[in-house]
C-alpha atoms as a PDB file:
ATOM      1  CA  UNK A   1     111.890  45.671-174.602  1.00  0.00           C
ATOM      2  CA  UNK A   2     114.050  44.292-171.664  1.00  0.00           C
ATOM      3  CA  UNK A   3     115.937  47.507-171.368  1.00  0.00           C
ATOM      4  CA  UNK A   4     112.534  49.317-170.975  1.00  0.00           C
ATOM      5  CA  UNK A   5     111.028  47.139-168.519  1.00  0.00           C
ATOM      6  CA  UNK A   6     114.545  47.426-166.561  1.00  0.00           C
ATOM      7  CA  UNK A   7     113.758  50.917-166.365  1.00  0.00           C
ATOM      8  CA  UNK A   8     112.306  52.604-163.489  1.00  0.00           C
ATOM      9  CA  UNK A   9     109.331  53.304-165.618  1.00  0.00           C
ATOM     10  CA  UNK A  10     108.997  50.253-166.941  1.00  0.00           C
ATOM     11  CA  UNK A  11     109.076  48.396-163.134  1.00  0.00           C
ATOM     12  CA  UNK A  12     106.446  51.059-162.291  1.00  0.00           C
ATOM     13  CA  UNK A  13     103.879  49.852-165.369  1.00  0.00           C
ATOM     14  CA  UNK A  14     105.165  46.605-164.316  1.00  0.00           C
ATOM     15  CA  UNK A  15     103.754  46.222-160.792  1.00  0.00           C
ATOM     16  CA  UNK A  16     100.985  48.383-161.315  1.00  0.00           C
ATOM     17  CA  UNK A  17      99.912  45.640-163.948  1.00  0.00           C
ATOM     18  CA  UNK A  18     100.635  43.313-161.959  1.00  0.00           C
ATOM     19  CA  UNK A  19      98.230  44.996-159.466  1.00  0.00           C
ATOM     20  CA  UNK A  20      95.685  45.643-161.246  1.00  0.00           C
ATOM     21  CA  UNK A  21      95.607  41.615-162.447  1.00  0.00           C
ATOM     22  CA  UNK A  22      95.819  40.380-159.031  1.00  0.00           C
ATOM     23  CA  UNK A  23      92.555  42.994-157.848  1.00  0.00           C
ATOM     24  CA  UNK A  24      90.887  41.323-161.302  1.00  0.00           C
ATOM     25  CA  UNK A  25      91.701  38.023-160.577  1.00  0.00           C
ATOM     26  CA  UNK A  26      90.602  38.231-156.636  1.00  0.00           C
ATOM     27  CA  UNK A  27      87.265  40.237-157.950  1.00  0.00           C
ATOM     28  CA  UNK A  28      86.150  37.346-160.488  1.00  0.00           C
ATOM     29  CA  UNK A  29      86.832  34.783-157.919  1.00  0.00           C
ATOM     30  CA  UNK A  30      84.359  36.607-155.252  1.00  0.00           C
ATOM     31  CA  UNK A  31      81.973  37.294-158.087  1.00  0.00           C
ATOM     32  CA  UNK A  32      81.896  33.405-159.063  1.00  0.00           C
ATOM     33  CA  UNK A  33      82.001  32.267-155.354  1.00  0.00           C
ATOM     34  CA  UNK A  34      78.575  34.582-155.324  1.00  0.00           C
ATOM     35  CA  UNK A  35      77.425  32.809-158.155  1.00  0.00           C
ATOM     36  CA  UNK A  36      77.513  29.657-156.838  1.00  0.00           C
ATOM     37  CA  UNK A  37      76.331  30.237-153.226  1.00  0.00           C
ATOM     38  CA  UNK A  38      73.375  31.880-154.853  1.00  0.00           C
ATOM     39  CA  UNK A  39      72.535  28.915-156.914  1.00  0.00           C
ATOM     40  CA  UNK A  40      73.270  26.596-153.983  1.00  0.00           C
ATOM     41  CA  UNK A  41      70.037  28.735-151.666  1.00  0.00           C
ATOM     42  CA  UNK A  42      67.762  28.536-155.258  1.00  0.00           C
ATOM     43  CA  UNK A  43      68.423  25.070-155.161  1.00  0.00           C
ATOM     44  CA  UNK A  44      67.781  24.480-151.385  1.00  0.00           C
ATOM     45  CA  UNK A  45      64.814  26.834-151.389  1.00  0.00           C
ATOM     46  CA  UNK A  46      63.343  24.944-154.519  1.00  0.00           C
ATOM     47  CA  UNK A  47      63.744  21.332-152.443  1.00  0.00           C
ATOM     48  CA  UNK A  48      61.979  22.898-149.443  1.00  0.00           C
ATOM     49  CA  UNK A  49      59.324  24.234-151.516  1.00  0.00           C
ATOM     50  CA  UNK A  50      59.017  20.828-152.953  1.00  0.00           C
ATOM     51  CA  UNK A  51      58.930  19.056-149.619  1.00  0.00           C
ATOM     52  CA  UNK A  52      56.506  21.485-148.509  1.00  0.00           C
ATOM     53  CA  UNK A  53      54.286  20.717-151.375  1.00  0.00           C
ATOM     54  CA  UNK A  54      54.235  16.904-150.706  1.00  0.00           C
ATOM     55  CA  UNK A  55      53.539  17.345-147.339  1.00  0.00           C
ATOM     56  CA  UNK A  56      50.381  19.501-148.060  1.00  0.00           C
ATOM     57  CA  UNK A  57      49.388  16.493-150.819  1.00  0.00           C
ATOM     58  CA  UNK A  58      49.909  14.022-148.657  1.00  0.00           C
ATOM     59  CA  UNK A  59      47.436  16.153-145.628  1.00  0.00           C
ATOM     60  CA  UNK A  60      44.898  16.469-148.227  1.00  0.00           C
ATOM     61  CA  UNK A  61      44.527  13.316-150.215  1.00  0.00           C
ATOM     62  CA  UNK A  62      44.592  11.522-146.217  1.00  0.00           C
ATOM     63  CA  UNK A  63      40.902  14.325-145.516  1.00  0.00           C
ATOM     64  CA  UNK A  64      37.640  13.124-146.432  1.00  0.00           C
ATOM     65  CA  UNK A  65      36.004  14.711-149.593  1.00  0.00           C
ATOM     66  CA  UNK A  66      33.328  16.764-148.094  1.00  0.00           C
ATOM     67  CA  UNK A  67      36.123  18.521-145.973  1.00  0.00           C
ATOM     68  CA  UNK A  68      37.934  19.280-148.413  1.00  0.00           C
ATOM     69  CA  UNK A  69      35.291  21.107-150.314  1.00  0.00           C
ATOM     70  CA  UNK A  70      34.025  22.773-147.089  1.00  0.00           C
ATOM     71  CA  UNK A  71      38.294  23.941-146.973  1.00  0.00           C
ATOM     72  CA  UNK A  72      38.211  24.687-150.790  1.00  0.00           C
ATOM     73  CA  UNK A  73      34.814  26.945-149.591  1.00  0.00           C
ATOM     74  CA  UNK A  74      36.548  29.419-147.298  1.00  0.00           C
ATOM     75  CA  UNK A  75      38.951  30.083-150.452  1.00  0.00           C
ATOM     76  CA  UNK A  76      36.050  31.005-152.880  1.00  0.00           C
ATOM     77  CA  UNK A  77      34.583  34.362-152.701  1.00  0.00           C
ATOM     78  CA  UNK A  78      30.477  34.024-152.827  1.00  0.00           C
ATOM     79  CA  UNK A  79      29.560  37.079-154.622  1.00  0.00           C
ATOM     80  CA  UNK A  80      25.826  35.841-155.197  1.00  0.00           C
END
């Protein structure tokens, strides 16, 4: 096994493996880097959303009832 890896062939399959495990190797770590960048804007986009959501609330529960029905109104359709 030595001998053949000694061998002109066997340096050839050699760094050509080697290659090929350093492009694999450098190609999982920019797929996993995407991974996590993409579950770092879901997360940031989900805590907007969320502030967002508190901030309407917070606007609405402050309004006085009959506004908020005559607001609630223009979302309705009146078909009769």
């Amino acid at each position: 096994m030595l001998t053949w890896l000694t061998s002109s062939i066997g340096k050839l399959v050699a760094k050509w493996t080697a290659f090929v495990a350093i492009a694999v190797a450098v190609y999982w770590k920019i797929y996993t880097d995407g991974q996590a960048a993409e579950r770092a804007k879901q997360v940031a986009e989900k805590m907007d959303a969320a502030r967002e959501r508190e901030k309407i609330n917070d606007a609405v529960s402050k309004m006085p009832a009959d506004r908020v029905r005559d607001e609630l109104r223009q979302w309705v359709r009146n078909d009769g």
